[in-house]
C-alpha atoms as a PDB file:
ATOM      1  CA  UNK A   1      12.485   9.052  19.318  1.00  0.00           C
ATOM      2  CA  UNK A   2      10.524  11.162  16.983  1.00  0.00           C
ATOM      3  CA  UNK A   3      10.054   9.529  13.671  1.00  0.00           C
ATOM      4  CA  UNK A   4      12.863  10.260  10.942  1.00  0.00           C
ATOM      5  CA  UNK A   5      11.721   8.127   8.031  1.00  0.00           C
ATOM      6  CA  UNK A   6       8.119   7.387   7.002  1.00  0.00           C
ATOM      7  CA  UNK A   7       7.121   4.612   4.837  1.00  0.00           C
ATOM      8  CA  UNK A   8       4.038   4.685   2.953  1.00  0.00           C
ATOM      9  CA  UNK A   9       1.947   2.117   1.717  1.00  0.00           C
ATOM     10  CA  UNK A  10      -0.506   3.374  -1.686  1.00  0.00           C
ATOM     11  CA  UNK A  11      -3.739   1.426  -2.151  1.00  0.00           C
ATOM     12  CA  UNK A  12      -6.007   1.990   0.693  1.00  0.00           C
ATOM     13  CA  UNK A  13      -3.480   4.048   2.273  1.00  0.00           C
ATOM     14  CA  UNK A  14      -2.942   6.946   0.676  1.00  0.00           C
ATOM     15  CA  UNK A  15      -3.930   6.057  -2.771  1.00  0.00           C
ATOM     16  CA  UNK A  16      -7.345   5.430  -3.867  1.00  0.00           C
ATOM     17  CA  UNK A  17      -7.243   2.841  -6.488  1.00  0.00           C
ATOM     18  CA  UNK A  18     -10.494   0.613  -5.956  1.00  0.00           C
ATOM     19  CA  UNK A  19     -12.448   1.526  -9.150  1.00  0.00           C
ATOM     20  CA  UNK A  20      -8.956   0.778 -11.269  1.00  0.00           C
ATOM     21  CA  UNK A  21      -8.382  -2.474  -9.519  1.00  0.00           C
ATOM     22  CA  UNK A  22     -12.189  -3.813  -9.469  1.00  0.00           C
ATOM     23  CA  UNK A  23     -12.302  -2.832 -13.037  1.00  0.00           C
ATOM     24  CA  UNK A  24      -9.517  -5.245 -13.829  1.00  0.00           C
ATOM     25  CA  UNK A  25     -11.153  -8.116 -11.835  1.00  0.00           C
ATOM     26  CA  UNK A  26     -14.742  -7.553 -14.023  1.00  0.00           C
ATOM     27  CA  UNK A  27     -12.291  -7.587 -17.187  1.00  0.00           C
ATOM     28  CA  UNK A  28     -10.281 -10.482 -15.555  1.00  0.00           C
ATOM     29  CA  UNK A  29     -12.332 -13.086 -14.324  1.00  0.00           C
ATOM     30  CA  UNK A  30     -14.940 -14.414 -16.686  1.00  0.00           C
ATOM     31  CA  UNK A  31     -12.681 -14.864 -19.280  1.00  0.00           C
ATOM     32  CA  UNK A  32     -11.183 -17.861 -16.655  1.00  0.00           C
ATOM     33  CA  UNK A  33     -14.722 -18.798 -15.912  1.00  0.00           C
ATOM     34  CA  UNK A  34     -15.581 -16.877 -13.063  1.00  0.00           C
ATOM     35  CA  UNK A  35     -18.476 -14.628 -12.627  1.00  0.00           C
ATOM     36  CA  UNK A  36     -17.270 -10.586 -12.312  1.00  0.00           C
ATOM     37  CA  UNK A  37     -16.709  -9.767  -8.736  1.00  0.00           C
ATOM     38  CA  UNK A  38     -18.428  -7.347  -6.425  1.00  0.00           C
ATOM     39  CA  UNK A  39     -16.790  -3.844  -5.340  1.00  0.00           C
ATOM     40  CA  UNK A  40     -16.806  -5.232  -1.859  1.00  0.00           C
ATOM     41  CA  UNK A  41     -15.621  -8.821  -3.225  1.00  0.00           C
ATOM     42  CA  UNK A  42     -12.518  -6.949  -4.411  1.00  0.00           C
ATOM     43  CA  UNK A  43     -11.840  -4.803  -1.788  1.00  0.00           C
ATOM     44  CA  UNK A  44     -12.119  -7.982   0.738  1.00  0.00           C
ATOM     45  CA  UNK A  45      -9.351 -10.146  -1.140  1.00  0.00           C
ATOM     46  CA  UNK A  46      -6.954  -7.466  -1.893  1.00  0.00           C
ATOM     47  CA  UNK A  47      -3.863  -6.316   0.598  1.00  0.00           C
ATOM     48  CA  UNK A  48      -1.572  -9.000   0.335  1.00  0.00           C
ATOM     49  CA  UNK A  49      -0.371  -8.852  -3.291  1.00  0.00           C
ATOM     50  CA  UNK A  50      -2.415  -9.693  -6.770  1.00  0.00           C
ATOM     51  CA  UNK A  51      -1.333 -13.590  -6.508  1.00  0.00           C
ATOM     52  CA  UNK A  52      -2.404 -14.156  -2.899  1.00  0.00           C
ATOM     53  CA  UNK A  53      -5.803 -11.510  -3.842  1.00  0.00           C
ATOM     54  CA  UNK A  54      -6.732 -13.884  -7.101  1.00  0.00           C
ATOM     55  CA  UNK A  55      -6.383 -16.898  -4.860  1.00  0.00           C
ATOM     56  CA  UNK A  56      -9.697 -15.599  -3.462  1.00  0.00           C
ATOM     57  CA  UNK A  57     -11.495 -15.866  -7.004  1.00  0.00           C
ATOM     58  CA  UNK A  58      -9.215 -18.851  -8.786  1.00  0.00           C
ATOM     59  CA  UNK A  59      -7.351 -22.030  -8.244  1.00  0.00           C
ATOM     60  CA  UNK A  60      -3.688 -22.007  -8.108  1.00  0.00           C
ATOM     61  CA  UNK A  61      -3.312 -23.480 -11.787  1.00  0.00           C
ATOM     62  CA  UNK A  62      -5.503 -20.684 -13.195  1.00  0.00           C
ATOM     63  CA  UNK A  63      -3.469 -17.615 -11.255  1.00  0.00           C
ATOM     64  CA  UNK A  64      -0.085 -16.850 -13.241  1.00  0.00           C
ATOM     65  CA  UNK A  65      -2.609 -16.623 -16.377  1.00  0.00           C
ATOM     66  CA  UNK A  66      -5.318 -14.750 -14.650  1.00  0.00           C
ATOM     67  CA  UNK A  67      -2.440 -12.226 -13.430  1.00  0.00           C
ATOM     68  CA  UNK A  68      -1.098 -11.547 -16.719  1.00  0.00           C
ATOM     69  CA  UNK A  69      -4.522 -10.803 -18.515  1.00  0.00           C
ATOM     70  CA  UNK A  70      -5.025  -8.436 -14.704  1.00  0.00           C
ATOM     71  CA  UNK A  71      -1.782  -6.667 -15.124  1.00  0.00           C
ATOM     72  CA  UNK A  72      -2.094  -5.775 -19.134  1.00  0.00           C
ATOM     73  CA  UNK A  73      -5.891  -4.068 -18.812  1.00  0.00           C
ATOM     74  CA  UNK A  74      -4.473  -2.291 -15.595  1.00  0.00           C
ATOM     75  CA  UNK A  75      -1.852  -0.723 -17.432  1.00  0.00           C
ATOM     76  CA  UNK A  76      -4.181   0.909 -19.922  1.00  0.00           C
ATOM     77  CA  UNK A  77      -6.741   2.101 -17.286  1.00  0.00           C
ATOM     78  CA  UNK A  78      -3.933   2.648 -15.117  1.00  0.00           C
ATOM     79  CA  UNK A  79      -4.389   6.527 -14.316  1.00  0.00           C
ATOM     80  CA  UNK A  80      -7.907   7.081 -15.406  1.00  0.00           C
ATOM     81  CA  UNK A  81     -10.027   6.613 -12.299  1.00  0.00           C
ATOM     82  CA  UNK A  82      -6.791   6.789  -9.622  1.00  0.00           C
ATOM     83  CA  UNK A  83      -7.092   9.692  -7.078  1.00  0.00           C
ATOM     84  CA  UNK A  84      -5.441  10.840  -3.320  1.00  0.00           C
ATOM     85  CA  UNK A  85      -7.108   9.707  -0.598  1.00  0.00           C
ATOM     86  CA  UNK A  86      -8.398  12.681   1.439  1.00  0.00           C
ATOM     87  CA  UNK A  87      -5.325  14.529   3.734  1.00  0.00           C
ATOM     88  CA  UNK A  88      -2.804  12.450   1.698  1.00  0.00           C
ATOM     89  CA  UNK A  89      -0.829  14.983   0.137  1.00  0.00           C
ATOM     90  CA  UNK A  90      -1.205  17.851   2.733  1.00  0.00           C
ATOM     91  CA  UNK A  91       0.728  14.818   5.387  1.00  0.00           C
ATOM     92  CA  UNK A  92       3.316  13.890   2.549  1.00  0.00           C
ATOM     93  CA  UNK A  93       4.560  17.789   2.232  1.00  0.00           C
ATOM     94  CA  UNK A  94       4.252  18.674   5.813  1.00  0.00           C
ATOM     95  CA  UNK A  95       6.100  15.153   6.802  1.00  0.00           C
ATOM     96  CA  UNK A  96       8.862  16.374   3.563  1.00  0.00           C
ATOM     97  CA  UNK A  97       8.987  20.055   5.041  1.00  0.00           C
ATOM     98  CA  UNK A  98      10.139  18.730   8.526  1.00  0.00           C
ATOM     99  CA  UNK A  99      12.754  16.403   6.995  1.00  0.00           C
ATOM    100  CA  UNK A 100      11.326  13.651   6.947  1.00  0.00           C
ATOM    101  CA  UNK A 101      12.635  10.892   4.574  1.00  0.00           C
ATOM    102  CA  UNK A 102       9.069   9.666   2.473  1.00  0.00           C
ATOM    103  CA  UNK A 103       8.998   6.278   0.687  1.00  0.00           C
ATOM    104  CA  UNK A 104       6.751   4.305  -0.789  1.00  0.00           C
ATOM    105  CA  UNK A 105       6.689   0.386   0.485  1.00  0.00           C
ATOM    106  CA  UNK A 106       4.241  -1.241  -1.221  1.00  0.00           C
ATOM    107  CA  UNK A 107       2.765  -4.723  -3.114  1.00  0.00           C
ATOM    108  CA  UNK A 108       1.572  -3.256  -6.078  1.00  0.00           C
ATOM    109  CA  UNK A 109       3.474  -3.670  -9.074  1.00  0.00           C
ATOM    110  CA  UNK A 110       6.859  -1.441  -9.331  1.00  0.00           C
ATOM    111  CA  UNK A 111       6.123   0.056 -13.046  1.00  0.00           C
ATOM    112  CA  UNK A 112       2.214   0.457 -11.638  1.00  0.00           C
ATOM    113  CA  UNK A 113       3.356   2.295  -8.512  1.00  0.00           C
ATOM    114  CA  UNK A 114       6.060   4.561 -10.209  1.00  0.00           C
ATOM    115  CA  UNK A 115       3.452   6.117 -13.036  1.00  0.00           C
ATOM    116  CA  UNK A 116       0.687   6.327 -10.151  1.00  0.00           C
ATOM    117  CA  UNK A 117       3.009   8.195  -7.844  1.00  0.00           C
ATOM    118  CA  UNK A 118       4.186  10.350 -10.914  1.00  0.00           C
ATOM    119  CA  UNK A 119       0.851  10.836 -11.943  1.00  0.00           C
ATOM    120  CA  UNK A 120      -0.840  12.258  -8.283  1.00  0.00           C
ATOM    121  CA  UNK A 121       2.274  14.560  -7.900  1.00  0.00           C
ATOM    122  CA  UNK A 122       3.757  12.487  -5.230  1.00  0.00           C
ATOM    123  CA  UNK A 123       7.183  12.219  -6.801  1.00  0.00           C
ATOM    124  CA  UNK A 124       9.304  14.885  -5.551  1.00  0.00           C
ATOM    125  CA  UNK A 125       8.694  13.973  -2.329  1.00  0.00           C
ATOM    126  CA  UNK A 126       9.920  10.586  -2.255  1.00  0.00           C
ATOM    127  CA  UNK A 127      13.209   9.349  -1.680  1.00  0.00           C
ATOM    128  CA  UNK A 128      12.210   5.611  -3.001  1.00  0.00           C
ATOM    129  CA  UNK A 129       9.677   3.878  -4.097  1.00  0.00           C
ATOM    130  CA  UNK A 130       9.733   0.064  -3.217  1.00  0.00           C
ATOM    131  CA  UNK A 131       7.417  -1.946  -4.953  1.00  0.00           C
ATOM    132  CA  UNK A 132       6.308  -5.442  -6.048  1.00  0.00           C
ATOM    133  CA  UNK A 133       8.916  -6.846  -8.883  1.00  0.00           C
ATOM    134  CA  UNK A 134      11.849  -4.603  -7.857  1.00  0.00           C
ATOM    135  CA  UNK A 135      13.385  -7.182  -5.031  1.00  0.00           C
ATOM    136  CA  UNK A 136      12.556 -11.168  -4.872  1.00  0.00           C
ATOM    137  CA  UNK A 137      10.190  -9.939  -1.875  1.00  0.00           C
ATOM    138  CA  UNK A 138       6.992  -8.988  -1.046  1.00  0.00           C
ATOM    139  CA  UNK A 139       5.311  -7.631   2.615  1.00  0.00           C
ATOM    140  CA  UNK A 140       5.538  -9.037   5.129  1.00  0.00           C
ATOM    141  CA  UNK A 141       8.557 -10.884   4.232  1.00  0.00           C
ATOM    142  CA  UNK A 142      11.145  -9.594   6.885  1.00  0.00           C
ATOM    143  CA  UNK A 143      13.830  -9.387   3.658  1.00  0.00           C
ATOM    144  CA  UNK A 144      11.759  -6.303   2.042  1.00  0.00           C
ATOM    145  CA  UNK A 145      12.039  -4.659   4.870  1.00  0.00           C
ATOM    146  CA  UNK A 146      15.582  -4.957   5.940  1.00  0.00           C
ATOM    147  CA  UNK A 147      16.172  -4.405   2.321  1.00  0.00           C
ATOM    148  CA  UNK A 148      13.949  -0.615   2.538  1.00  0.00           C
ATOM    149  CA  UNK A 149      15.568   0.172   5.690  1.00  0.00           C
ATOM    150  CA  UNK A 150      19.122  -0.328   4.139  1.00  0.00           C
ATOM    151  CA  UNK A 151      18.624   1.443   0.748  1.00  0.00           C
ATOM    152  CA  UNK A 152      16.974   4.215   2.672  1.00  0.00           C
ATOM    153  CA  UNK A 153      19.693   4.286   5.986  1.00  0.00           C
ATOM    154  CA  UNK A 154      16.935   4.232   8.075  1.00  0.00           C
ATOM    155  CA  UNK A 155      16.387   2.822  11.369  1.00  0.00           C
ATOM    156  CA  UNK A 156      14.001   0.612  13.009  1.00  0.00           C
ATOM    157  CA  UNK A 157      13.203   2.844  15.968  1.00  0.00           C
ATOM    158  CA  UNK A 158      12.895   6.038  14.166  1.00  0.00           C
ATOM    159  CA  UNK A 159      10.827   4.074  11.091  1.00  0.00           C
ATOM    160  CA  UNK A 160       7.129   4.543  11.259  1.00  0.00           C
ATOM    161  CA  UNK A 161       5.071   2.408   8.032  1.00  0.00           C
ATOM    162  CA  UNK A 162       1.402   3.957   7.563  1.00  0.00           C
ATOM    163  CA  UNK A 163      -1.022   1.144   6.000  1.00  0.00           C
ATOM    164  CA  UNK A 164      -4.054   0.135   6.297  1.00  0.00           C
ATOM    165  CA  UNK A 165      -3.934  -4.041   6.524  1.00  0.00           C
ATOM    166  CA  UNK A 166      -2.475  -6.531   8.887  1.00  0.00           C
ATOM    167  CA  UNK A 167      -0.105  -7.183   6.020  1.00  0.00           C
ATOM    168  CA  UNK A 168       1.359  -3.847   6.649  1.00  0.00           C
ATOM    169  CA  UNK A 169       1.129  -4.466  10.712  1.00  0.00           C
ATOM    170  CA  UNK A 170       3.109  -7.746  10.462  1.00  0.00           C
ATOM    171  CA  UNK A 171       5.543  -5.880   7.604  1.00  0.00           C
ATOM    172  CA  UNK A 172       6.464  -3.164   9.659  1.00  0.00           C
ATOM    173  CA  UNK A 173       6.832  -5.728  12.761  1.00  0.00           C
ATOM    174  CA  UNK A 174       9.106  -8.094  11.111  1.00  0.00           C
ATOM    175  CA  UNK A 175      11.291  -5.131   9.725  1.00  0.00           C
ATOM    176  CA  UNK A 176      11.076  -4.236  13.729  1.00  0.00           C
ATOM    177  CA  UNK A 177       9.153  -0.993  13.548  1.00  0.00           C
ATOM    178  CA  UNK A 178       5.980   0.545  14.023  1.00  0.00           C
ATOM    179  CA  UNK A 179       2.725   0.867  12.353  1.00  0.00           C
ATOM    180  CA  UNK A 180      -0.100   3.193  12.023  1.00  0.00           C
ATOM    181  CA  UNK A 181      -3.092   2.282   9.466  1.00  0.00           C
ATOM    182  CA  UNK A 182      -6.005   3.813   8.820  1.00  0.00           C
ATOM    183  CA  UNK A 183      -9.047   2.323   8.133  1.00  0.00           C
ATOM    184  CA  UNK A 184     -10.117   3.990   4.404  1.00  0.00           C
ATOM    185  CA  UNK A 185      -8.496   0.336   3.010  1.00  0.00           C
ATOM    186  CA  UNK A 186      -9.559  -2.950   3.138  1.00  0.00           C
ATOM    187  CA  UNK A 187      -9.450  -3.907   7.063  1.00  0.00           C
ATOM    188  CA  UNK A 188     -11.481  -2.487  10.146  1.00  0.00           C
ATOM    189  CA  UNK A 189     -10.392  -0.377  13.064  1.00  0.00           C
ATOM    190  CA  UNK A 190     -10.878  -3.894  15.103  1.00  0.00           C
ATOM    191  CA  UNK A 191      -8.967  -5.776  12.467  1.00  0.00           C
ATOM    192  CA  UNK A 192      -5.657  -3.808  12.417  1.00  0.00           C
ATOM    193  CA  UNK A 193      -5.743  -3.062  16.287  1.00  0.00           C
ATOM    194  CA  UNK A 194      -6.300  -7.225  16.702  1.00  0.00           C
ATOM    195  CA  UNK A 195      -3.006  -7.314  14.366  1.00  0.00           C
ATOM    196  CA  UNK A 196      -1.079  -5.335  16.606  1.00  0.00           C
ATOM    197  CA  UNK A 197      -0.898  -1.855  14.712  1.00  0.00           C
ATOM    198  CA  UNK A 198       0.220   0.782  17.392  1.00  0.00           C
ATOM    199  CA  UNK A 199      -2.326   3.168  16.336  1.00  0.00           C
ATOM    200  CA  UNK A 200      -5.448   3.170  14.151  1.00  0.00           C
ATOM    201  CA  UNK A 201      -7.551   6.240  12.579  1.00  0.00           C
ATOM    202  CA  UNK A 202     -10.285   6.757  10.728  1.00  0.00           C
ATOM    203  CA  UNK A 203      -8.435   9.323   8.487  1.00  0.00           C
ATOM    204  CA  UNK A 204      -5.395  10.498   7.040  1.00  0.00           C
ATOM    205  CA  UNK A 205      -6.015  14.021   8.548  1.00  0.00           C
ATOM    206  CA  UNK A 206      -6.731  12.489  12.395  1.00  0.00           C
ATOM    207  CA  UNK A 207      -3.471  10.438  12.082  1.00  0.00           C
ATOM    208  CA  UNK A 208      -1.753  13.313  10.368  1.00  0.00           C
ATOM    209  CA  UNK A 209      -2.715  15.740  13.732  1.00  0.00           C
ATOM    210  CA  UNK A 210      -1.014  12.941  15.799  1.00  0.00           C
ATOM    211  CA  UNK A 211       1.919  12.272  13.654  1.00  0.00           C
ATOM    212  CA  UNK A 212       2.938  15.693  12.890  1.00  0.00           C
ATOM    213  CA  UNK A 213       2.869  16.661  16.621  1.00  0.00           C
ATOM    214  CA  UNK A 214       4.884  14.043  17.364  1.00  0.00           C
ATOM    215  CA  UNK A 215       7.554  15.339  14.857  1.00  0.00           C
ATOM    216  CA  UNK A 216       7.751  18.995  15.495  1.00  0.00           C
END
């Protein structure tokens, strides 16, 4: 069955975010003691939502604090270094023009991914953005899935989720439908196949070909 609704995960996905997020970590973590991180630090931890990525850096007690000083100096430097990943917004307006329903499904932070999609143009397209906050849930919990799939109508078997972590593989799984990832995130091509992702590109645009063939 071709594909009817396509959920979209940002950071890493389709969203280019690294510079905001390390920045927050530098700002974040020597003020609880910790030296600043490393790009590729950062980038290793991150993918399965800011508590479970700080409990690379902190102990549990320090991590509800350490989030709140993290969220606040994201906020300001929210939009300032964000960008589309390459062949992002090409696939989102083909994928729209074939009538295809778009939404984001994501662990970043609901108020964070609304102004981010608003901000890259992405908004018009979408026909919901699910986010960290909005439900009790985060991926891979089976409940934010069923709970996407319900608000959206959607099916399992005509759902395809496009990430880029084994997060996203087991997310998509649980809500019983496929994923795709690409590897411009925070996992390798071995990683995500090893998680049991369908199909893994380099690229937005070499998925993209595949996808968009699929749906004609």
């Amino acid at each position: 069955m071709p594909f009817q609704t396509v959920l979209l995960d940002l950071d890493g996905t389709i969203v280019d975010a690294f510079t905001t997020i390390h920045r927050s970590y530098v700002h974040t973590l020597p003020q609880f003691g910790r030296p600043a991180p490393t790009l590729a630090a950062v980038r290793a931890a991150v993918g399965g939502g800011l508590a479970n990525a700080m409990g690379h850096f902190l102990p549990p007690e320090l991590i509800p604090a350490a989030m709140t000083v993290h969220l606040a100096y994201s906020q300001q430097i929210l939009l300032e270094d964000v960008k589309l990943l390459p062949g992002a917004l090409e696939l989102v307006q083909a994928l729209h023009a074939r009538g295809v329903t778009l939404a984001v499904f994501t662990n970043k932070h609901g108020d964070a991914s609304r102004r981010v999609c608003a901000h890259l143009g992405l908004g018009p397209f979408l026909a919901g953005i699910f986010a960290a906050g909005d439900t009790p849930w985060f991926k891979p919990q089976p409940e934010f899935a069923a709970h996407v799939l319900a608000t959206l109508k959607a099916a399992p078997a005509s759902t395809l989720l496009i990430g880029d972590s084994p997060f996203d593989v087991q997310a998509a799984h649980n809500g019983g439908f496929a994923c795709w990832c690409v590897t411009t995130g925070t996992h390798t091509a071995e990683q995500l196949a090893a998680a049991g992702a369908e199909h893994v590109f380099a690229h937005l645009d070499d998925l993209g070909t595949d996808l968009l063939s699929a749906i004609r």
